[in-house]
PDB file of N, CA and C in Angstrom:
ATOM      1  N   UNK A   1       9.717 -51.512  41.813  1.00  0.00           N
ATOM      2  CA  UNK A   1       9.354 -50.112  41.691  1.00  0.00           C
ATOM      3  C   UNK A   1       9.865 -49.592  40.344  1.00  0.00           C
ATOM      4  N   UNK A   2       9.242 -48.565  39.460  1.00  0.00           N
ATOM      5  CA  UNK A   2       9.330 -48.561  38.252  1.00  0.00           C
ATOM      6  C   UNK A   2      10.173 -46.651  38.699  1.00  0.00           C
ATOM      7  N   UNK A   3      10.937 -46.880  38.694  1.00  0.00           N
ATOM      8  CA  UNK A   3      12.114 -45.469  39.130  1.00  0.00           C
ATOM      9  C   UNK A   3      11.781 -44.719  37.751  1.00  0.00           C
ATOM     10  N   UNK A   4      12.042 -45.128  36.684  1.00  0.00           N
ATOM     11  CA  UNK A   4      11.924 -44.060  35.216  1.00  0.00           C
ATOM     12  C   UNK A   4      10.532 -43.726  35.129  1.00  0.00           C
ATOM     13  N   UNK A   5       9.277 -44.011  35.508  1.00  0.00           N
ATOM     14  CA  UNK A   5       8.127 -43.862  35.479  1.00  0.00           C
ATOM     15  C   UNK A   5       7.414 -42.684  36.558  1.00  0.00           C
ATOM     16  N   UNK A   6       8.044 -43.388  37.504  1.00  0.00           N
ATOM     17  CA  UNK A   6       7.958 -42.393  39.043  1.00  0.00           C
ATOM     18  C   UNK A   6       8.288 -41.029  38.398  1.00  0.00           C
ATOM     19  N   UNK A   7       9.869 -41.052  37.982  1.00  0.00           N
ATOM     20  CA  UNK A   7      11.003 -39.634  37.868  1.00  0.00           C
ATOM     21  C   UNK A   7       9.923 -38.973  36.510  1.00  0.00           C
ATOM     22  N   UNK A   8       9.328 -39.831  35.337  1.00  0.00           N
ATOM     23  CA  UNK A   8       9.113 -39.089  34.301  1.00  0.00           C
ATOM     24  C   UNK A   8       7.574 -38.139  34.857  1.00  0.00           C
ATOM     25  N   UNK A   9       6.968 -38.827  35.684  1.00  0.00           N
ATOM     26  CA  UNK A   9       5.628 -38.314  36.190  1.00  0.00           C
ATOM     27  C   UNK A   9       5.538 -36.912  36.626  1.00  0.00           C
ATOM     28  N   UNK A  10       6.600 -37.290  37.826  1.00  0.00           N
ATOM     29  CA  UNK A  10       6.961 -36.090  38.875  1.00  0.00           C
ATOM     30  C   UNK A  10       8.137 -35.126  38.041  1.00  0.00           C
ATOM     31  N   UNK A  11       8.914 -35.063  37.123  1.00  0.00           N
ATOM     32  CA  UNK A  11       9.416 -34.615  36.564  1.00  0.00           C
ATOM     33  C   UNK A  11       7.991 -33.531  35.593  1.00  0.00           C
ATOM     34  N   UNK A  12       7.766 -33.889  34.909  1.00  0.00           N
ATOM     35  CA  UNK A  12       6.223 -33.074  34.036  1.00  0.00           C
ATOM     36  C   UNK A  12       5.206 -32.764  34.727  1.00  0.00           C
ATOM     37  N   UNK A  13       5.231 -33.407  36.194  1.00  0.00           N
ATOM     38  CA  UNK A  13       3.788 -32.370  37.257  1.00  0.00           C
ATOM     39  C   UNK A  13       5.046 -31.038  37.734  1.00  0.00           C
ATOM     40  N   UNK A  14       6.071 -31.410  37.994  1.00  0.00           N
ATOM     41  CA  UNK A  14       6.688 -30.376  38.618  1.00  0.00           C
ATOM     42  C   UNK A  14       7.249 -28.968  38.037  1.00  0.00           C
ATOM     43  N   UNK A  15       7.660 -29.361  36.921  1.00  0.00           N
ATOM     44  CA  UNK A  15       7.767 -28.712  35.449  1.00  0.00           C
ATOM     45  C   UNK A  15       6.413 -27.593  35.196  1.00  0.00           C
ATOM     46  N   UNK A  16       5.244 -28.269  34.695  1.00  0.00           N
ATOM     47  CA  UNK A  16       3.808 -27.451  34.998  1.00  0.00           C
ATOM     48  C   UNK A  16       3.767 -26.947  36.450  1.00  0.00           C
ATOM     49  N   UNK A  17       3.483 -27.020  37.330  1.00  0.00           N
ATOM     50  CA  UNK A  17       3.753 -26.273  38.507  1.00  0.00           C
ATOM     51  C   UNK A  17       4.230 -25.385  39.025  1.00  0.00           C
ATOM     52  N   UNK A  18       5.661 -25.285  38.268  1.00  0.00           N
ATOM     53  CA  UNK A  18       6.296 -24.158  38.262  1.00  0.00           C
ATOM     54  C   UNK A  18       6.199 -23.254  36.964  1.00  0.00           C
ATOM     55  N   UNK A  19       5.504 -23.303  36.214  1.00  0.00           N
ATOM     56  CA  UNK A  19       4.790 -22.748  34.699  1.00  0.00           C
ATOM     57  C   UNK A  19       5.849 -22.808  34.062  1.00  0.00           C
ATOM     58  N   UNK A  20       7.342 -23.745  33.942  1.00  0.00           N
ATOM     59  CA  UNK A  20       8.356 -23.584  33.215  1.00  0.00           C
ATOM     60  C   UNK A  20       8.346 -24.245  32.060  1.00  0.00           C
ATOM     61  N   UNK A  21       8.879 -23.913  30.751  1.00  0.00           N
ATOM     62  CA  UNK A  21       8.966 -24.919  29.613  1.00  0.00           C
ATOM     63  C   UNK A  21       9.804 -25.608  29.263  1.00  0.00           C
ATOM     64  N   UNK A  22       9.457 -26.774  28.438  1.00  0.00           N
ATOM     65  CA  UNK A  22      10.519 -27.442  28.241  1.00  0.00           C
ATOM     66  C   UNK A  22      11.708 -26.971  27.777  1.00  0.00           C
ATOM     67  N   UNK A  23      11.943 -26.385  26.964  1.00  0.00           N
ATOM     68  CA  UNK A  23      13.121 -24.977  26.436  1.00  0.00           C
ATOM     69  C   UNK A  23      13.771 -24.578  27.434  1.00  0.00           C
ATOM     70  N   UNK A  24      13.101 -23.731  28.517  1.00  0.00           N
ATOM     71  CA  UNK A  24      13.700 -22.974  29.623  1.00  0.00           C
ATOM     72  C   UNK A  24      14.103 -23.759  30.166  1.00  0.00           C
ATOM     73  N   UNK A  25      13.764 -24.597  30.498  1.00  0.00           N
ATOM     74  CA  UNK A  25      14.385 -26.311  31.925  1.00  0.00           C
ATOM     75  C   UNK A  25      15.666 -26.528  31.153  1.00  0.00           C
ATOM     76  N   UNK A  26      15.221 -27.036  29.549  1.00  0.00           N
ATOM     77  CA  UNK A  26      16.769 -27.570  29.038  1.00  0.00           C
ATOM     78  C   UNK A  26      17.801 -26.594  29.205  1.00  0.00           C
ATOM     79  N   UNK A  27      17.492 -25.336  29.032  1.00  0.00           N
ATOM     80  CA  UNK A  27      18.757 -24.074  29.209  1.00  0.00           C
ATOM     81  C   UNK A  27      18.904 -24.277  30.550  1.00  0.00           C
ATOM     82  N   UNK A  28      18.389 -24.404  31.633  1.00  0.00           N
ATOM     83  CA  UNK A  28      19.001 -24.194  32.820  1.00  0.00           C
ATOM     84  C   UNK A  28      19.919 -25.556  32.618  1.00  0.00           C
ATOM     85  N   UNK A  29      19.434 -26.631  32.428  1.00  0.00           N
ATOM     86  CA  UNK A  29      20.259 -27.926  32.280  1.00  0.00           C
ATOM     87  C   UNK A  29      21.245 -28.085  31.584  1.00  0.00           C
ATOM     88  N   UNK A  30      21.592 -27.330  30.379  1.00  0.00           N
ATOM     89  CA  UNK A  30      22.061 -27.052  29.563  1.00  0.00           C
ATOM     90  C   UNK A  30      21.812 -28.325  28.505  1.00  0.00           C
ATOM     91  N   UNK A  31      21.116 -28.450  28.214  1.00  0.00           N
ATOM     92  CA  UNK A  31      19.868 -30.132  27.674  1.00  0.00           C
ATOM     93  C   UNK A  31      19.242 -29.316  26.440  1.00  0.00           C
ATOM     94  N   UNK A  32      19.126 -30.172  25.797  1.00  0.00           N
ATOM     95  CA  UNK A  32      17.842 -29.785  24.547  1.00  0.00           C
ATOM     96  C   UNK A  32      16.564 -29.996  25.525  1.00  0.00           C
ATOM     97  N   UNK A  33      15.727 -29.064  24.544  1.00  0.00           N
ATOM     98  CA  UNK A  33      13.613 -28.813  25.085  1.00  0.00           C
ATOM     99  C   UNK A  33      13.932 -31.136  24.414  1.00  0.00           C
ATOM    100  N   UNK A  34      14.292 -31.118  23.235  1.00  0.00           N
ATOM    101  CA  UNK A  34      13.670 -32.502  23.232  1.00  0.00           C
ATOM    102  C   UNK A  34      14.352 -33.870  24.238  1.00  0.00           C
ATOM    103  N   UNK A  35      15.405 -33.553  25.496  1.00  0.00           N
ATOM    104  CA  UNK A  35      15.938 -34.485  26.223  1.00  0.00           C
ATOM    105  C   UNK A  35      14.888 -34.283  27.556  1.00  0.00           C
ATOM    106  N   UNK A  36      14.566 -32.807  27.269  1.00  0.00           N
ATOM    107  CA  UNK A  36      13.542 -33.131  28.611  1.00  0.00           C
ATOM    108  C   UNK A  36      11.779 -33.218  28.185  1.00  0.00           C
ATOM    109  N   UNK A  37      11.517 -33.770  26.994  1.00  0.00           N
ATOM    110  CA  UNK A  37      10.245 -34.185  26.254  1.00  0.00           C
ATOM    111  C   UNK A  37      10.930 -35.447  26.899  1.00  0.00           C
ATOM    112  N   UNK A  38      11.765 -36.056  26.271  1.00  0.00           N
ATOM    113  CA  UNK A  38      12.269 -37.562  26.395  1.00  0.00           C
ATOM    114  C   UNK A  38      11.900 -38.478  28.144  1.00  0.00           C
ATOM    115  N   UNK A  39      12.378 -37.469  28.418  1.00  0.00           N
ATOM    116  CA  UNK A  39      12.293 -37.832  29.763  1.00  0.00           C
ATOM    117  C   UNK A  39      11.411 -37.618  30.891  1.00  0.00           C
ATOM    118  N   UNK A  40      10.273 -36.729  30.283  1.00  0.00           N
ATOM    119  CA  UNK A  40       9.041 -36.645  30.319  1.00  0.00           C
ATOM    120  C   UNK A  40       8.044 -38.109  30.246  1.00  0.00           C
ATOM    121  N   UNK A  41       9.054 -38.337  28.908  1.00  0.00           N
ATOM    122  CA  UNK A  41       7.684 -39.303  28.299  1.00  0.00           C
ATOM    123  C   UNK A  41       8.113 -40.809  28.675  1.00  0.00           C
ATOM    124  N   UNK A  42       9.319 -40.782  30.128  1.00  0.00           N
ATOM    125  CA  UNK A  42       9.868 -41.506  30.243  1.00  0.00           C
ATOM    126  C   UNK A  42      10.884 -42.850  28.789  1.00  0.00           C
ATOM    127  N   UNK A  43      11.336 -42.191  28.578  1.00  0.00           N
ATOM    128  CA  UNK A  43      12.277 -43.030  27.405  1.00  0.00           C
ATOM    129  C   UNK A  43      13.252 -42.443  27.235  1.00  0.00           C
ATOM    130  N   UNK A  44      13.759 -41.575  28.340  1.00  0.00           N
ATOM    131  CA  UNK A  44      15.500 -41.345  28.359  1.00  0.00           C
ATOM    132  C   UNK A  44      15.765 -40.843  30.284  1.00  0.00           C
ATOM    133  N   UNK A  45      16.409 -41.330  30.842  1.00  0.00           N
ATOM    134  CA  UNK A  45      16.757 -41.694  31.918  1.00  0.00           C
ATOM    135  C   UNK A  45      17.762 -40.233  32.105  1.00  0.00           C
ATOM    136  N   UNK A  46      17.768 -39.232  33.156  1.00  0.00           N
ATOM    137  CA  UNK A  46      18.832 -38.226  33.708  1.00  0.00           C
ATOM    138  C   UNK A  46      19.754 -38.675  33.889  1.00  0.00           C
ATOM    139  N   UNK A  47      21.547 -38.114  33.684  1.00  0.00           N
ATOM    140  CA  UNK A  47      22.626 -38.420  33.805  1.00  0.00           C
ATOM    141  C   UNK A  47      22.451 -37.961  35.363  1.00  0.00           C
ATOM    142  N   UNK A  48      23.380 -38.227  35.812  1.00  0.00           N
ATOM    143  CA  UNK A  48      23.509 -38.123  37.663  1.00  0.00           C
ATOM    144  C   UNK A  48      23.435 -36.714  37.590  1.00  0.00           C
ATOM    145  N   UNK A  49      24.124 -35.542  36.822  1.00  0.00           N
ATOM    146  CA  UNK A  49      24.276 -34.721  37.233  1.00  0.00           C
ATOM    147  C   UNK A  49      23.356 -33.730  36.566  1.00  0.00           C
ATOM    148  N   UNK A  50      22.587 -34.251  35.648  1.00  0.00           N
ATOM    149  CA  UNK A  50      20.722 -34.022  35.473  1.00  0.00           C
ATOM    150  C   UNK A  50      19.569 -33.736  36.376  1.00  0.00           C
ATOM    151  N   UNK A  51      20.034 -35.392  37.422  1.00  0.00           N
ATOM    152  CA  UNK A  51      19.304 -35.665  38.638  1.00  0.00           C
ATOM    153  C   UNK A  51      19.233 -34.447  39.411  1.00  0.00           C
ATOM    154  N   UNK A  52      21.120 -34.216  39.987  1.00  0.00           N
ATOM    155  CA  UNK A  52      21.106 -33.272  40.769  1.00  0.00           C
ATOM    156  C   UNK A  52      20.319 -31.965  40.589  1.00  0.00           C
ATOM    157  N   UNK A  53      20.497 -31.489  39.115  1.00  0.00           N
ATOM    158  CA  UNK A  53      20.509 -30.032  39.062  1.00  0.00           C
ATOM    159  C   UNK A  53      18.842 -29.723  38.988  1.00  0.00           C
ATOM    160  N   UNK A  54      18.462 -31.054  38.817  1.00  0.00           N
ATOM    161  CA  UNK A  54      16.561 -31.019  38.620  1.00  0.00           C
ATOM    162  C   UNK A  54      16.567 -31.042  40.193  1.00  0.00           C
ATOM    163  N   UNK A  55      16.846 -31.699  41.106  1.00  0.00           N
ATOM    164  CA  UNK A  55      16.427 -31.265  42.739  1.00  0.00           C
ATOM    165  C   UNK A  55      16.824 -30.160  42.860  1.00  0.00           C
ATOM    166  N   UNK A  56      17.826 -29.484  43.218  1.00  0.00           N
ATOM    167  CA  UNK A  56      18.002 -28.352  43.519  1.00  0.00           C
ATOM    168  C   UNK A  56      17.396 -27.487  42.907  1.00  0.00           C
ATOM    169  N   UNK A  57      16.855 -27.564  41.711  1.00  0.00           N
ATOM    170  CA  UNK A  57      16.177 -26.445  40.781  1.00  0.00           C
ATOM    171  C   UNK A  57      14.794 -26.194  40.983  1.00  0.00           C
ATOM    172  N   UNK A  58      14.322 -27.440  41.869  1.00  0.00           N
ATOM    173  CA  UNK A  58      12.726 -27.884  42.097  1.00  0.00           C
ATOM    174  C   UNK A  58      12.694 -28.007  43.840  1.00  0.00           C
ATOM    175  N   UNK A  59      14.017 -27.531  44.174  1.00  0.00           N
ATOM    176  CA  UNK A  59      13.933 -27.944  45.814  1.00  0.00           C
ATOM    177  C   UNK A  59      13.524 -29.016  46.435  1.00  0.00           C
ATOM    178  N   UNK A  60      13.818 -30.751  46.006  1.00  0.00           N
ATOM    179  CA  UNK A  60      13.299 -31.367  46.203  1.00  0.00           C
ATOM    180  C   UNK A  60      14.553 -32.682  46.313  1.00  0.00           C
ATOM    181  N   UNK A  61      14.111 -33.804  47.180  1.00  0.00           N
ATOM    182  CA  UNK A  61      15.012 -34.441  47.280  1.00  0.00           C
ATOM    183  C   UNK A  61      15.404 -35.828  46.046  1.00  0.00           C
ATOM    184  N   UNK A  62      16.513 -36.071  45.606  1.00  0.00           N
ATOM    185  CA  UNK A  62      16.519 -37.433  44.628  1.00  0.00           C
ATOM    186  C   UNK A  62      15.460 -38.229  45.105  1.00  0.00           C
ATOM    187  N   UNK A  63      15.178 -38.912  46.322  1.00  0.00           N
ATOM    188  CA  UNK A  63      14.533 -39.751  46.708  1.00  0.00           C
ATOM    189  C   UNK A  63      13.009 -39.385  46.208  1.00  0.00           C
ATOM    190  N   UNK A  64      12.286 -38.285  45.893  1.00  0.00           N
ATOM    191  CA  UNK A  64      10.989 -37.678  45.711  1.00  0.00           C
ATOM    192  C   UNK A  64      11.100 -37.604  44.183  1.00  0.00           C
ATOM    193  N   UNK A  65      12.275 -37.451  43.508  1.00  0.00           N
ATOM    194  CA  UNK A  65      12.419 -37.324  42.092  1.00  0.00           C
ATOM    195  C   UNK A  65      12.046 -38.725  41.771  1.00  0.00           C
ATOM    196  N   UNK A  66      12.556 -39.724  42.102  1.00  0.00           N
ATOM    197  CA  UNK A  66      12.674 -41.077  41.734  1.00  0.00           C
ATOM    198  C   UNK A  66      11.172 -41.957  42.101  1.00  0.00           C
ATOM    199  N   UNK A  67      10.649 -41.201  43.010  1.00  0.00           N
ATOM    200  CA  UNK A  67       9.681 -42.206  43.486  1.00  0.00           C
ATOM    201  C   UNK A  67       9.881 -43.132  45.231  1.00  0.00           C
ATOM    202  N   UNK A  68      10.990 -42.596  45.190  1.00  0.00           N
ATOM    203  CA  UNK A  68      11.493 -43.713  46.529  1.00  0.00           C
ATOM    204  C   UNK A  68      10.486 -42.915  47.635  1.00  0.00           C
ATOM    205  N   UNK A  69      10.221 -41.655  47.533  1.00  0.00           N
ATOM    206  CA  UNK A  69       9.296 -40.944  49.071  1.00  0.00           C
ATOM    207  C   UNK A  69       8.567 -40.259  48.418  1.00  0.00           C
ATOM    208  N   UNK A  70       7.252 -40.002  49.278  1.00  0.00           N
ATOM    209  CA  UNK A  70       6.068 -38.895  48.783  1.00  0.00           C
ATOM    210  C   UNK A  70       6.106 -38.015  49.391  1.00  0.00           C
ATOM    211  N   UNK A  71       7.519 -37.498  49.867  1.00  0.00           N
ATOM    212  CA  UNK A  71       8.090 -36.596  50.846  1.00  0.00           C
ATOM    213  C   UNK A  71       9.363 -35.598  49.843  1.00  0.00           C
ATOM    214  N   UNK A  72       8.491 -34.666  49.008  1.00  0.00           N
ATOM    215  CA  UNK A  72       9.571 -33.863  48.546  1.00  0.00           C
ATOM    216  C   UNK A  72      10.647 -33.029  49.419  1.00  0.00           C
ATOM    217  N   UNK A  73      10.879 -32.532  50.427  1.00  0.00           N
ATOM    218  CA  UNK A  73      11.305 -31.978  51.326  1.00  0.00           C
ATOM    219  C   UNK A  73      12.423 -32.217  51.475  1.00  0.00           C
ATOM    220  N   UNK A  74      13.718 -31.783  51.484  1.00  0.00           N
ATOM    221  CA  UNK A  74      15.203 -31.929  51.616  1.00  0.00           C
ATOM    222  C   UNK A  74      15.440 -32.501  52.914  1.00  0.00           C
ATOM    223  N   UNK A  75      16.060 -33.696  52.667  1.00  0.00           N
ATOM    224  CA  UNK A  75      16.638 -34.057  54.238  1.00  0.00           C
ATOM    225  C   UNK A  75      17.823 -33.359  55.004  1.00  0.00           C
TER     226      UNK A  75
END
């Protein structure tokens, strides 16, 4: 299973979805607009505590970030 591919997909549908920009995401993250291009375009991987703050920010579980479920929904 390709986990950085999954996360960069669902990371940039979820991003558009919520009409947020890359700019605004990095300020909530406290990230540069270009770490979350990066990781968009899959070629830079979230620190753990990246991971976290992108589920909670998107209401969604690690496992749905990553690809592991097609079940965004908090367990």
């Amino acid at each position: 299973m390709d986990f950085r591919k999954n996360f960069s997909e669902r990371l940039a549908a979820m991003r558009k979805a919520h009409n947020i920009s890359m700019a605004a995401l990095g300020d909530y993250l406290s990230i540069t607009d270009e770490a979350v291009r990066l990781m968009e375009r899959g070629k830079r991987s979230p620190s753990f505590e990246v991971l976290c703050a992108l589920a909670d920010y998107f209401n969604v579980s690690i496992d749905y970030l990553v690809g592991r479920s097609d079940d965004p929904s908090r367990r």
